[in-house]
C-alpha atoms as a PDB file:
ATOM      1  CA  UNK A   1      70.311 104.957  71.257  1.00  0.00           C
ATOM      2  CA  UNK A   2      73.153 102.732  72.803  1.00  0.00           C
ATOM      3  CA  UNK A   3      75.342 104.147  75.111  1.00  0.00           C
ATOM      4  CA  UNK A   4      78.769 102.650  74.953  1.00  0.00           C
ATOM      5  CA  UNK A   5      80.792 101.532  77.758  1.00  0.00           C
ATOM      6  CA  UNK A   6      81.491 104.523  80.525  1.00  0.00           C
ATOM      7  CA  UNK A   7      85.038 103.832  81.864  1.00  0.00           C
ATOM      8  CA  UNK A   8      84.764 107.265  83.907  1.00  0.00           C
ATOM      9  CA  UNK A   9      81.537 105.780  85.349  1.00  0.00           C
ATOM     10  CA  UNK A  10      82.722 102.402  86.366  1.00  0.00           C
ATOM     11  CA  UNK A  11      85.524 104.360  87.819  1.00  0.00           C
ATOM     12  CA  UNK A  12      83.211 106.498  90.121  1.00  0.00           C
ATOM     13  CA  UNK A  13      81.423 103.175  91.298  1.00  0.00           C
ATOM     14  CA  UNK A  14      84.563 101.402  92.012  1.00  0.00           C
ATOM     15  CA  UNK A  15      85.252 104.613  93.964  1.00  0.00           C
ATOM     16  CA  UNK A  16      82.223 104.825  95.661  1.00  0.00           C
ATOM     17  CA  UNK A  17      82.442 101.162  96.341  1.00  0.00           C
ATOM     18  CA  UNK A  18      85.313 101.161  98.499  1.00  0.00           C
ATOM     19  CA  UNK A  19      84.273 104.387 100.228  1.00  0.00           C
ATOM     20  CA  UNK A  20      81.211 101.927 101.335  1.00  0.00           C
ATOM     21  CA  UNK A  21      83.866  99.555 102.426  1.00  0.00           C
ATOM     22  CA  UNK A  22      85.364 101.708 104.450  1.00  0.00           C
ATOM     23  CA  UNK A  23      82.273 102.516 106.581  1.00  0.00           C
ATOM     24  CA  UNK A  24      81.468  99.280 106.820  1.00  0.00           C
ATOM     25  CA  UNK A  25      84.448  96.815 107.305  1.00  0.00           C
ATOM     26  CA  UNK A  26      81.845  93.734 107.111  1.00  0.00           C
ATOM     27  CA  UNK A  27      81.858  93.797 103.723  1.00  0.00           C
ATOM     28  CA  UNK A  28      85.040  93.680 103.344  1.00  0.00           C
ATOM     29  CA  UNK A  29      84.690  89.733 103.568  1.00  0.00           C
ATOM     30  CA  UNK A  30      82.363  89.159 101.467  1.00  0.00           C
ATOM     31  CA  UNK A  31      84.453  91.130  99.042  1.00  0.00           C
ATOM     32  CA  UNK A  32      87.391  88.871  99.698  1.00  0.00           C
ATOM     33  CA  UNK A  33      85.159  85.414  99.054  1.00  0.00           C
ATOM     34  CA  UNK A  34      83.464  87.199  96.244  1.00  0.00           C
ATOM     35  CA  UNK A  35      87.199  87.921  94.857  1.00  0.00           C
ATOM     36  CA  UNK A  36      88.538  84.369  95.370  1.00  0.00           C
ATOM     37  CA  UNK A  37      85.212  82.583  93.975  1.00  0.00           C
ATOM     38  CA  UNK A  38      85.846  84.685  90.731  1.00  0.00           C
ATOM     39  CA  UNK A  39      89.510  84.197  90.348  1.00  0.00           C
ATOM     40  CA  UNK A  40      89.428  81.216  90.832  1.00  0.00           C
ATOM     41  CA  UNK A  41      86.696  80.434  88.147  1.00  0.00           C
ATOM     42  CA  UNK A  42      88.733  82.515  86.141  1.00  0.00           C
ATOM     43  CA  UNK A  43      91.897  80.739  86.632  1.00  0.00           C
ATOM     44  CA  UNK A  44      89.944  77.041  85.990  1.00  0.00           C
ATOM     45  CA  UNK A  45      88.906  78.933  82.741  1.00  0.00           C
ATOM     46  CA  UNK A  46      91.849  79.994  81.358  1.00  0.00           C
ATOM     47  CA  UNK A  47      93.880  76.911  82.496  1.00  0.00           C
ATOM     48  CA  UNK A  48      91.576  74.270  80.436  1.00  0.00           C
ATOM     49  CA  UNK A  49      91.201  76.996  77.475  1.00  0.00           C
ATOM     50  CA  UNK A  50      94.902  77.524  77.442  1.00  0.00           C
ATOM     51  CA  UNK A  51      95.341  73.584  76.090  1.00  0.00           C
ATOM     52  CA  UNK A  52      92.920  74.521  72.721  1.00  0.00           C
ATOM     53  CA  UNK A  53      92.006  77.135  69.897  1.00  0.00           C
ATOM     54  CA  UNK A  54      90.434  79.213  72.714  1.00  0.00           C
ATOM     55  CA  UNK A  55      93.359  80.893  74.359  1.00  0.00           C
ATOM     56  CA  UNK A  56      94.277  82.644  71.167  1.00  0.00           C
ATOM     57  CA  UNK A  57      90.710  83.708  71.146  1.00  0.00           C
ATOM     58  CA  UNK A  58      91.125  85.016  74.374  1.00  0.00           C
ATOM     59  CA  UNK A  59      94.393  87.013  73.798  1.00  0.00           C
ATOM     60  CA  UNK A  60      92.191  88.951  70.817  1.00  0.00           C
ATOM     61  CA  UNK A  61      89.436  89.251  73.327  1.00  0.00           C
ATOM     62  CA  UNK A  62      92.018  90.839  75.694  1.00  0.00           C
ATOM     63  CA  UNK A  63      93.789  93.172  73.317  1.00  0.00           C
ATOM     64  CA  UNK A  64      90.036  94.415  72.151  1.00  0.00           C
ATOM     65  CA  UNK A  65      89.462  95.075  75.820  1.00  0.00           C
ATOM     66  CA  UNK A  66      92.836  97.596  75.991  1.00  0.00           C
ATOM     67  CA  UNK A  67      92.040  99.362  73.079  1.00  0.00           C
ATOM     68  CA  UNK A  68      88.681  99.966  74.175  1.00  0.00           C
ATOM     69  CA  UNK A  69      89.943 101.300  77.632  1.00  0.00           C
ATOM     70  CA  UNK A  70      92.825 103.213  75.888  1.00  0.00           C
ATOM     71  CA  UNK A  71      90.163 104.975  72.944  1.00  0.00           C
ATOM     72  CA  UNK A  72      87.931 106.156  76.145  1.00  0.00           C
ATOM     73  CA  UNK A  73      91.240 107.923  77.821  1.00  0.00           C
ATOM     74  CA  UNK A  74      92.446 109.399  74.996  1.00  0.00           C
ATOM     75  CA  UNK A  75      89.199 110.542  73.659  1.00  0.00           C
ATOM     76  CA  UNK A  76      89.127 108.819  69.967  1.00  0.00           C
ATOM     77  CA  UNK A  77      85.521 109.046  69.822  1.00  0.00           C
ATOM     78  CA  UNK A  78      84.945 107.388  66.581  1.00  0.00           C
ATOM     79  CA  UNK A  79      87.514 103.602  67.398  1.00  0.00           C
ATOM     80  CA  UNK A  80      85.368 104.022  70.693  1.00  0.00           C
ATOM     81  CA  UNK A  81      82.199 104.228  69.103  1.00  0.00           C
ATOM     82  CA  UNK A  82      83.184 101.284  66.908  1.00  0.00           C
ATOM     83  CA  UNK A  83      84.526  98.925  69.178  1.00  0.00           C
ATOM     84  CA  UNK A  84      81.795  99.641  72.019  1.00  0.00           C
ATOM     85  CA  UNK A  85      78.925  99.434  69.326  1.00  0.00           C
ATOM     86  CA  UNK A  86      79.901  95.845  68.330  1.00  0.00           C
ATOM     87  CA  UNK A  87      81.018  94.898  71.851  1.00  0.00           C
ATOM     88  CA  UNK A  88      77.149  93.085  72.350  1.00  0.00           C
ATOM     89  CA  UNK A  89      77.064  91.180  69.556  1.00  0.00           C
ATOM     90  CA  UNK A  90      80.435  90.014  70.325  1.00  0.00           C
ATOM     91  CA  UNK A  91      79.264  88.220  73.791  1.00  0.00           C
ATOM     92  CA  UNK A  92      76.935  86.515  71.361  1.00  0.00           C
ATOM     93  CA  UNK A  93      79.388  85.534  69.436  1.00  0.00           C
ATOM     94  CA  UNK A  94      81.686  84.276  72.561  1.00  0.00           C
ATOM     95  CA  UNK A  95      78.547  82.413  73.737  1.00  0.00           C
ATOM     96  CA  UNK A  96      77.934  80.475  70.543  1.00  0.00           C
ATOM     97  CA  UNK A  97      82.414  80.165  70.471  1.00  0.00           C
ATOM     98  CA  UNK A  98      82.807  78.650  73.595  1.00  0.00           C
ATOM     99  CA  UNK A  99      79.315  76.505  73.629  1.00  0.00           C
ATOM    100  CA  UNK A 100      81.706  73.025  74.077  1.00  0.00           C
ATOM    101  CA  UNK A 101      82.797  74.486  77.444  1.00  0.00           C
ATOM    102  CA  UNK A 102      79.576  76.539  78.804  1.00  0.00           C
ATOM    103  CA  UNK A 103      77.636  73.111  77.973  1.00  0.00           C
ATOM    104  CA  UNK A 104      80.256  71.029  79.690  1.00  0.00           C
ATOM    105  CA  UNK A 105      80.035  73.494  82.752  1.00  0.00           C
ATOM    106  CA  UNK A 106      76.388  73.383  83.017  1.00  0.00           C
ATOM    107  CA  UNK A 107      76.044  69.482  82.738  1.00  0.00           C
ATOM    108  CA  UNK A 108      78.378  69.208  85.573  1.00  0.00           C
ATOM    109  CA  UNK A 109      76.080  71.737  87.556  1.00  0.00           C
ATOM    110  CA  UNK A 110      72.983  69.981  86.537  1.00  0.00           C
ATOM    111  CA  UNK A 111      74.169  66.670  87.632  1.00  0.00           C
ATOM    112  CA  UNK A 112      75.907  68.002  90.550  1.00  0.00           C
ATOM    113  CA  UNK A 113      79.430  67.072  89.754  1.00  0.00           C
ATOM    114  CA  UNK A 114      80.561  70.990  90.570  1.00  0.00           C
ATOM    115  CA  UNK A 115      82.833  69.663  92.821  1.00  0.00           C
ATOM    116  CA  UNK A 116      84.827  67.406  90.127  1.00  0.00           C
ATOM    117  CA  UNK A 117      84.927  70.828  87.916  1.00  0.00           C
ATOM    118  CA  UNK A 118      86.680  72.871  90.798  1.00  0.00           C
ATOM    119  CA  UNK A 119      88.947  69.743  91.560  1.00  0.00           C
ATOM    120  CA  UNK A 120      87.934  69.485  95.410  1.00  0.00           C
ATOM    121  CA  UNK A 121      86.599  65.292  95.102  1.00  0.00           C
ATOM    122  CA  UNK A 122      90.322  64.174  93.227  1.00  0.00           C
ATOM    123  CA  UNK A 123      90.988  61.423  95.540  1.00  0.00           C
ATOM    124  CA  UNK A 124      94.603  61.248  95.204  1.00  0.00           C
ATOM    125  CA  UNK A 125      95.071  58.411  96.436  1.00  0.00           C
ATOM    126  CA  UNK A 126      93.403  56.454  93.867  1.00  0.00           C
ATOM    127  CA  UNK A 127      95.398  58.467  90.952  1.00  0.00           C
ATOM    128  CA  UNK A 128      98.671  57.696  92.706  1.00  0.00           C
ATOM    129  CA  UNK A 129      97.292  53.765  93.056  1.00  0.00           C
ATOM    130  CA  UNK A 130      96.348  53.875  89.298  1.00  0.00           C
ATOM    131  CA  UNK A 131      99.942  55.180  88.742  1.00  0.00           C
ATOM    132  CA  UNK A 132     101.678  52.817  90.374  1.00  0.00           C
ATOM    133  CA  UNK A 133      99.767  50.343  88.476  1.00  0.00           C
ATOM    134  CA  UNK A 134     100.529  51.999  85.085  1.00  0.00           C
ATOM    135  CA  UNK A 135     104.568  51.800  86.335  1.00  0.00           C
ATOM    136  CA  UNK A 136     104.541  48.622  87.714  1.00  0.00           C
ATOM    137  CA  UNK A 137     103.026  47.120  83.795  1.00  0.00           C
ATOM    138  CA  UNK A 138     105.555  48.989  82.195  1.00  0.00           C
ATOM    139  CA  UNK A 139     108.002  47.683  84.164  1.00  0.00           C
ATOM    140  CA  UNK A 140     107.069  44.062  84.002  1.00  0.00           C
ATOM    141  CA  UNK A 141     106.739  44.643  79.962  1.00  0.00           C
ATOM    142  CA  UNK A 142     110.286  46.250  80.084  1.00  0.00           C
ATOM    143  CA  UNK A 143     111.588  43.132  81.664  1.00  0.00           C
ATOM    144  CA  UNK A 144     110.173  40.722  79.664  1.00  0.00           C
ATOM    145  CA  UNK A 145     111.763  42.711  76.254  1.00  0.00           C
ATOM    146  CA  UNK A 146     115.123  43.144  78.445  1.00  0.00           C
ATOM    147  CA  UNK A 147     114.974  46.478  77.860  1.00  0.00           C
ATOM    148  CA  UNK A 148     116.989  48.411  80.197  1.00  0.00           C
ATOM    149  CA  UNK A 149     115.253  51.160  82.580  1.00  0.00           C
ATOM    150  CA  UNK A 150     115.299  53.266  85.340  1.00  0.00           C
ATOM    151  CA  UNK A 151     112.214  54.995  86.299  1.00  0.00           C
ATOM    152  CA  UNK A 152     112.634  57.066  89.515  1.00  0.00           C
ATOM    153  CA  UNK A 153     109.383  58.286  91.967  1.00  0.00           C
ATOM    154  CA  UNK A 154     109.703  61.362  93.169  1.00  0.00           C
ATOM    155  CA  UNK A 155     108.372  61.361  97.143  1.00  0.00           C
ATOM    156  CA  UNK A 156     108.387  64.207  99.610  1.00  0.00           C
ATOM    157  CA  UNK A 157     112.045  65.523  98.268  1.00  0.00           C
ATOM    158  CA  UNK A 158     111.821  67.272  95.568  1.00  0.00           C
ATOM    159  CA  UNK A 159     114.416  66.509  93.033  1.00  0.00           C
ATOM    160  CA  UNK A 160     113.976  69.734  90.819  1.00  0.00           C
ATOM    161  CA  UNK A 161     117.577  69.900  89.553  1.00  0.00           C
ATOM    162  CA  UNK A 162     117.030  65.996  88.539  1.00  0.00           C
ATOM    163  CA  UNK A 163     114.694  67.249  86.704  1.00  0.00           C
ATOM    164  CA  UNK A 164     115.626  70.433  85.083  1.00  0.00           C
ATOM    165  CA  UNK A 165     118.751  68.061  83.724  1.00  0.00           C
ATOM    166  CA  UNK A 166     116.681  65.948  81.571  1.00  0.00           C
ATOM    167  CA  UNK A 167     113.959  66.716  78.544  1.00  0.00           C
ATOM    168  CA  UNK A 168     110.868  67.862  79.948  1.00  0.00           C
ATOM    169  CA  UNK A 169     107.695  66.003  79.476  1.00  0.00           C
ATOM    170  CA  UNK A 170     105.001  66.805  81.654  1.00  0.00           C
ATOM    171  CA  UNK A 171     102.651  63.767  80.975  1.00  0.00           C
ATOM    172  CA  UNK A 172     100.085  61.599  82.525  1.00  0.00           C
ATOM    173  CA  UNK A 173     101.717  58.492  83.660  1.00  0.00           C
ATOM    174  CA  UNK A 174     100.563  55.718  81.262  1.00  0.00           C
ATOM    175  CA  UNK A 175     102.593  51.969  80.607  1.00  0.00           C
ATOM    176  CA  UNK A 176     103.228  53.021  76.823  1.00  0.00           C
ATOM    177  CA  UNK A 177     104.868  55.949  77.201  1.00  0.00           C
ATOM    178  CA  UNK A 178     107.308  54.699  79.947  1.00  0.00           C
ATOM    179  CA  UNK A 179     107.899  51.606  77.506  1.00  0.00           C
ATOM    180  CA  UNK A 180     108.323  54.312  74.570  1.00  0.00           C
ATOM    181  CA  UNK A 181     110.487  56.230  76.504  1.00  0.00           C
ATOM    182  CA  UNK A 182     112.917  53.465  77.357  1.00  0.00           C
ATOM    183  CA  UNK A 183     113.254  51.890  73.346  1.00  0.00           C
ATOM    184  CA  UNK A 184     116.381  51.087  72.262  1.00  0.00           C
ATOM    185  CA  UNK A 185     118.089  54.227  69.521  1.00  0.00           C
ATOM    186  CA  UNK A 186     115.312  56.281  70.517  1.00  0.00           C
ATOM    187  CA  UNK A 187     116.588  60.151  71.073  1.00  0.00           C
ATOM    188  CA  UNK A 188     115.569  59.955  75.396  1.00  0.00           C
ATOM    189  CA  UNK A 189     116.433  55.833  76.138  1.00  0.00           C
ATOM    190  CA  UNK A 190     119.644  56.686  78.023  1.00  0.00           C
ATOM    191  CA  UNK A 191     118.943  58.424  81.037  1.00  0.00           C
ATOM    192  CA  UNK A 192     116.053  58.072  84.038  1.00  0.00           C
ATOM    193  CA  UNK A 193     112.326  58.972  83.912  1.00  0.00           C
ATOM    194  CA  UNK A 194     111.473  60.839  86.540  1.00  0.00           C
ATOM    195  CA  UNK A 195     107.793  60.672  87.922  1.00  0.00           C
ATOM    196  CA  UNK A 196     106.701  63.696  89.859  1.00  0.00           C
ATOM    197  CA  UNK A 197     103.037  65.145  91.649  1.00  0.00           C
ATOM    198  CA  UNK A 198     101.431  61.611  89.374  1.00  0.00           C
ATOM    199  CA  UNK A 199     102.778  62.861  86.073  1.00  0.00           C
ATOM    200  CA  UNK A 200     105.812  61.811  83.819  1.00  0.00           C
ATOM    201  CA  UNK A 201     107.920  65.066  84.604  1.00  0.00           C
ATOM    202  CA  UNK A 202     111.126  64.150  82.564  1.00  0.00           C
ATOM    203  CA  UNK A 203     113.017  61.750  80.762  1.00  0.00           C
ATOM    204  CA  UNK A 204     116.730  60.841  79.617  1.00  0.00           C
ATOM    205  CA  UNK A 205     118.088  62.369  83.511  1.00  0.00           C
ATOM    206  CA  UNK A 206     121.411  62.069  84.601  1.00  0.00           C
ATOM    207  CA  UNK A 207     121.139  60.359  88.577  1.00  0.00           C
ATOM    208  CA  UNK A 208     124.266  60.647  90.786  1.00  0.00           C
ATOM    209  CA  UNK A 209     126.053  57.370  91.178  1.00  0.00           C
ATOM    210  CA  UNK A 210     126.670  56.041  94.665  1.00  0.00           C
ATOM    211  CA  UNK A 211     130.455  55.008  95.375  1.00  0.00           C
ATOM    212  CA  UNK A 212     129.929  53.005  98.392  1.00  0.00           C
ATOM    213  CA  UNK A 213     132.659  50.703  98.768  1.00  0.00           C
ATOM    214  CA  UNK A 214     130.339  48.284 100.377  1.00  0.00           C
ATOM    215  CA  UNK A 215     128.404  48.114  96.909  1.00  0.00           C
ATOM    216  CA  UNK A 216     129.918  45.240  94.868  1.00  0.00           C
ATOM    217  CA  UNK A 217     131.890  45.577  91.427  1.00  0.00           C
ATOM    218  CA  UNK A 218     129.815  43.887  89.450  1.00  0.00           C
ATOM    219  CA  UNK A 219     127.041  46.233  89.948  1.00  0.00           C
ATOM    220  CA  UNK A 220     125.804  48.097  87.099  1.00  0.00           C
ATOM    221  CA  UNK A 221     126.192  52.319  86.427  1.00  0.00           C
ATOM    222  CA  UNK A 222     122.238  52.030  86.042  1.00  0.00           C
ATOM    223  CA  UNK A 223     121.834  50.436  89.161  1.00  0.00           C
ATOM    224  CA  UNK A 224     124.347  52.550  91.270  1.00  0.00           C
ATOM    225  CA  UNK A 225     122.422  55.562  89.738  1.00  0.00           C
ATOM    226  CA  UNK A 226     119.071  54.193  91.312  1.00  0.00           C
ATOM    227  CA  UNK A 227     120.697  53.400  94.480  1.00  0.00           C
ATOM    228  CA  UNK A 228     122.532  57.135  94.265  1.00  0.00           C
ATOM    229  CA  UNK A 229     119.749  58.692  93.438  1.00  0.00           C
ATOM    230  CA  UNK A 230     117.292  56.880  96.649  1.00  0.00           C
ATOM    231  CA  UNK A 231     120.249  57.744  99.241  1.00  0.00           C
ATOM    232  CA  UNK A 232     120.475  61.325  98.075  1.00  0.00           C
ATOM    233  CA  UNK A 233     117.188  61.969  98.431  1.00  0.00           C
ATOM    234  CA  UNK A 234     113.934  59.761  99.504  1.00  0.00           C
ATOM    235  CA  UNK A 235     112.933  59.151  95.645  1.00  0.00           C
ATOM    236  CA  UNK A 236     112.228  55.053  94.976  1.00  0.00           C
ATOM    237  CA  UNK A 237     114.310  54.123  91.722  1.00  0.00           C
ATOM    238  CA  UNK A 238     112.873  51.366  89.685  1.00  0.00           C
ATOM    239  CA  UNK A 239     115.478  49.228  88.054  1.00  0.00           C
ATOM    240  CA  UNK A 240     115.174  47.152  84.769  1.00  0.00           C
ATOM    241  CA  UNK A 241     118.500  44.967  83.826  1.00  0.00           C
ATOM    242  CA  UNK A 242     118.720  45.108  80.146  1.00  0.00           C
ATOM    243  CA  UNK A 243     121.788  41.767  80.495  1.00  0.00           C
ATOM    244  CA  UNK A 244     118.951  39.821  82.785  1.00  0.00           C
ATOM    245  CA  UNK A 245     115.818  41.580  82.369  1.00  0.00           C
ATOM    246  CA  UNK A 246     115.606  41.346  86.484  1.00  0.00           C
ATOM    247  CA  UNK A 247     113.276  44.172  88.082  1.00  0.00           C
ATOM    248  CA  UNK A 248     115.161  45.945  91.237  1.00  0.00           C
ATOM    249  CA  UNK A 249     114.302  48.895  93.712  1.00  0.00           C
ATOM    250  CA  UNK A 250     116.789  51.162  95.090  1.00  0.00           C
ATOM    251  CA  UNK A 251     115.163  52.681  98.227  1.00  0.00           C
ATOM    252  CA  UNK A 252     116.874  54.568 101.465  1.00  0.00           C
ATOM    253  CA  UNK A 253     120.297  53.747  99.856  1.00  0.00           C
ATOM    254  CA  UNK A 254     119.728  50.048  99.659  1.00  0.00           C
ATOM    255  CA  UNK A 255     119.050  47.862  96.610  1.00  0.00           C
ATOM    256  CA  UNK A 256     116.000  45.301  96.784  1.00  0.00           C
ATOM    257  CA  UNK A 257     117.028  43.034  93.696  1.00  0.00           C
ATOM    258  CA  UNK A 258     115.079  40.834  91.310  1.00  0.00           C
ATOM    259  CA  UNK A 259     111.797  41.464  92.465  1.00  0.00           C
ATOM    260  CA  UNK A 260     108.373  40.325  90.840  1.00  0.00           C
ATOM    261  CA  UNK A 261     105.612  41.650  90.165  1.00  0.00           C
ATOM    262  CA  UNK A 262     103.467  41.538  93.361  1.00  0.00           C
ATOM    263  CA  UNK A 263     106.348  42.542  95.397  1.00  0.00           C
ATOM    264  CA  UNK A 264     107.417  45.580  93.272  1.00  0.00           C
ATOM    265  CA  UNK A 265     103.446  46.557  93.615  1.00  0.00           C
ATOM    266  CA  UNK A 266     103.499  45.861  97.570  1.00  0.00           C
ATOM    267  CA  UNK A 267     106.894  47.541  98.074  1.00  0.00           C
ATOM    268  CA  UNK A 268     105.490  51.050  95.812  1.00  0.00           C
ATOM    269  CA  UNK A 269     102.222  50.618  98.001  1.00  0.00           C
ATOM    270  CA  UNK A 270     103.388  50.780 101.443  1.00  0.00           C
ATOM    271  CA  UNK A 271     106.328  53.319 100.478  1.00  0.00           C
ATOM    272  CA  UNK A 272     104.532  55.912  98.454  1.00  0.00           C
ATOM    273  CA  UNK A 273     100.504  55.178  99.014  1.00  0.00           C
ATOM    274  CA  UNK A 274     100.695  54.162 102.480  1.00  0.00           C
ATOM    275  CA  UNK A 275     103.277  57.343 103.615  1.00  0.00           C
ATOM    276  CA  UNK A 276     101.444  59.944 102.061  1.00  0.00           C
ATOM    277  CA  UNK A 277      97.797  59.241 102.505  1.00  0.00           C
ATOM    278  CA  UNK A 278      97.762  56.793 105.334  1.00  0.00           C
ATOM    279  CA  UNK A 279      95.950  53.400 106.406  1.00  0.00           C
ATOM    280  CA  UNK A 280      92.737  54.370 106.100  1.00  0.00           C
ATOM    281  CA  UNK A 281      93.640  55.245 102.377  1.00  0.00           C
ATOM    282  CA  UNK A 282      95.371  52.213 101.530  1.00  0.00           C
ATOM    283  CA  UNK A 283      92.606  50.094 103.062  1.00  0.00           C
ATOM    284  CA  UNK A 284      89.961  51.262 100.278  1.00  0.00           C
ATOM    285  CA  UNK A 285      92.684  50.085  97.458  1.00  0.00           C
ATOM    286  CA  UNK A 286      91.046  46.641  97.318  1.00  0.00           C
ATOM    287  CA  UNK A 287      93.325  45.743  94.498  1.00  0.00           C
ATOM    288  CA  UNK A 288      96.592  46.677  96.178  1.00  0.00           C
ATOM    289  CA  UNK A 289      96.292  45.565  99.809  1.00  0.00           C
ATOM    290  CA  UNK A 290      99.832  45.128 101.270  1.00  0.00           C
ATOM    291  CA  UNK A 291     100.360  41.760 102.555  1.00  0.00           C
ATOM    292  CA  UNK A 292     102.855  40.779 105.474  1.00  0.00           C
ATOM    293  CA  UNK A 293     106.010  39.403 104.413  1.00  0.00           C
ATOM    294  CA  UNK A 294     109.203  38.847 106.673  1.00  0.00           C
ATOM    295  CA  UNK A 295     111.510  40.976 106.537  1.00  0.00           C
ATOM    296  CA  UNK A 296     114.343  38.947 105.038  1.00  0.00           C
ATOM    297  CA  UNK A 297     112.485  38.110 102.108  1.00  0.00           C
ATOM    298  CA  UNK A 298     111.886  42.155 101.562  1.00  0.00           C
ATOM    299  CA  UNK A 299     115.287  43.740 101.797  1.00  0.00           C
ATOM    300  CA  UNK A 300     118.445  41.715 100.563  1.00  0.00           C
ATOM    301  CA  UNK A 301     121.991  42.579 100.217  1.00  0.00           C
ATOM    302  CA  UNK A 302     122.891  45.537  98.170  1.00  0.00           C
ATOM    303  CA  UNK A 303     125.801  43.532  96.508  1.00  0.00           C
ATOM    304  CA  UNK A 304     123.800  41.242  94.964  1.00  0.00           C
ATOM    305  CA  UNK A 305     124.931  40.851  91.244  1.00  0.00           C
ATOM    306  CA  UNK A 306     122.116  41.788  88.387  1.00  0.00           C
END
């Protein structure tokens, strides 16, 4: 005969289990790592389910679950009986439903890529090389169509309230969508793209202009914006002229002005690559190695004209 689920009993065992835990405080951390291990599978779970058909799955699943727990407390023997009696075959069912993702799991176990699934081997440094590679293409593409841009990378500052003042986006980096982003009598062209923790976090953002007198006239609002925007906070702004199609960088308050492509990569290496990960990082970016350059031939005069 089956025997449906026994809230009352898993009750008493819970019970019972933290009477043992009591007596013997030991346990208690293997409790905790058993906890975290769990929860954190969970959370892994429900984060890639939550991006397909499965997460509505799982909010039926869920509301099965209360009205299982709430027929048990309030005695309604027969919606009990029913929902415990086809509770087994419905693990079959979520076996054979989720099959995609169970497989995926256990191919990742079998060729002992567990680490990749829990996201502990992401070398970060090599996503935020491959970004910078992605930005500096669209950048270079932007030029060459004179379209104007301003793309601003977000560095230790967070710039939040940047943020929260454009249209939300929340996408990988990748060349076309910058170059999208930025095409002329599109709805989010006017305005800054903000790149933040290696994904496109916003678009059409309103920077805060500098007003330094020492900045020349003839400067444009998009570049004053990128040069506001790196003095107010430690963010690099990259700067497309739509008038000249020149590439600029507005970094520390100061405006590095018709740079090409090599130096825009070397400038984004040693100031966002090199900062946050170190030498040791940078070192293993074949592709990207920095090379010495003197230092007049870096930074010029923030008053030079687009």
């Amino acid at each position: 005969m089956f025997k449906g689920l026994n809230f009352s009993g898993i009750w008493q065992s819970f019970t019972s289990y933290i009477t043992e835990l009591s007596q013997n405080p030991f346990r208690l951390l293997t409790l905790i790592l058993d906890i975290v291990i769990v929860g954190y599978i969970i959370y892994k779970f429900i984060k890639s389910a939550r991006h397909s058909r499965v997460w509505q799955l799982l909010k039926g699943i869920l509301l099965i679950l209360i009205a299982t727990l709430l027929s048990d407390i309030l005695e309604l023997k027969i919606l009990n009986f029913i929902l415990t009696f086809f509770m087994p075959y419905g693990v079959i069912a979520l076996i054979v439903i989720f099959q995609p993702e169970l497989r995926r799991m256990l191919e990742q176990l079998g060729t002992s890529k567990i680490t990749k699934y829990f996201g502990f081997d992401k070398d970060m440094a090599t996503k935020t090389k491959e970004d910078i590679y992605k930005i500096v293409i669209a950048a270079n593409e932007l030029a060459k169509e004179k379209t104007g841009a301003l793309i601003v990378i977000e560095r230790d500052i967070q710039i939040d309230d940047i943020i929260d003042n454009g249209v939300k986006v929340g996408a990988e980096v990748s060349p076309q969508l910058i170059v999208n982003l930025f095409t002329p009598k599109t709805p989010l062209h006017d305005g800054a793209v903000i790149i933040s923790k290696n994904q496109i976090a916003a678009a059409a953002c309103i920077l805060p202009l500098a007003d330094d007198k020492d900045i020349a006239k003839e400067v444009g609002t998009r570049h004053r914006a990128g040069i506001g925007i790196s003095k107010e906070s430690d963010a690099i702004a990259i700067i497309v002229s739509e008038e000249t199609g020149k590439i600029s960088v507005a970094k520390d308050g100061t405006l590095i002005a018709d740079v090409n492509e090599d130096v825009l990569k070397n400038i984004l290496m040693k100031n966002i690559v090199l900062k946050r990960f170190g030498t040791d990082r940078l070192q293993k970016l074949p592709k990207f190695q920095i090379k010495k350059k003197k230092k007049n031939s870096e930074a010029e005069a923030n008053h030079k004209e687009e």
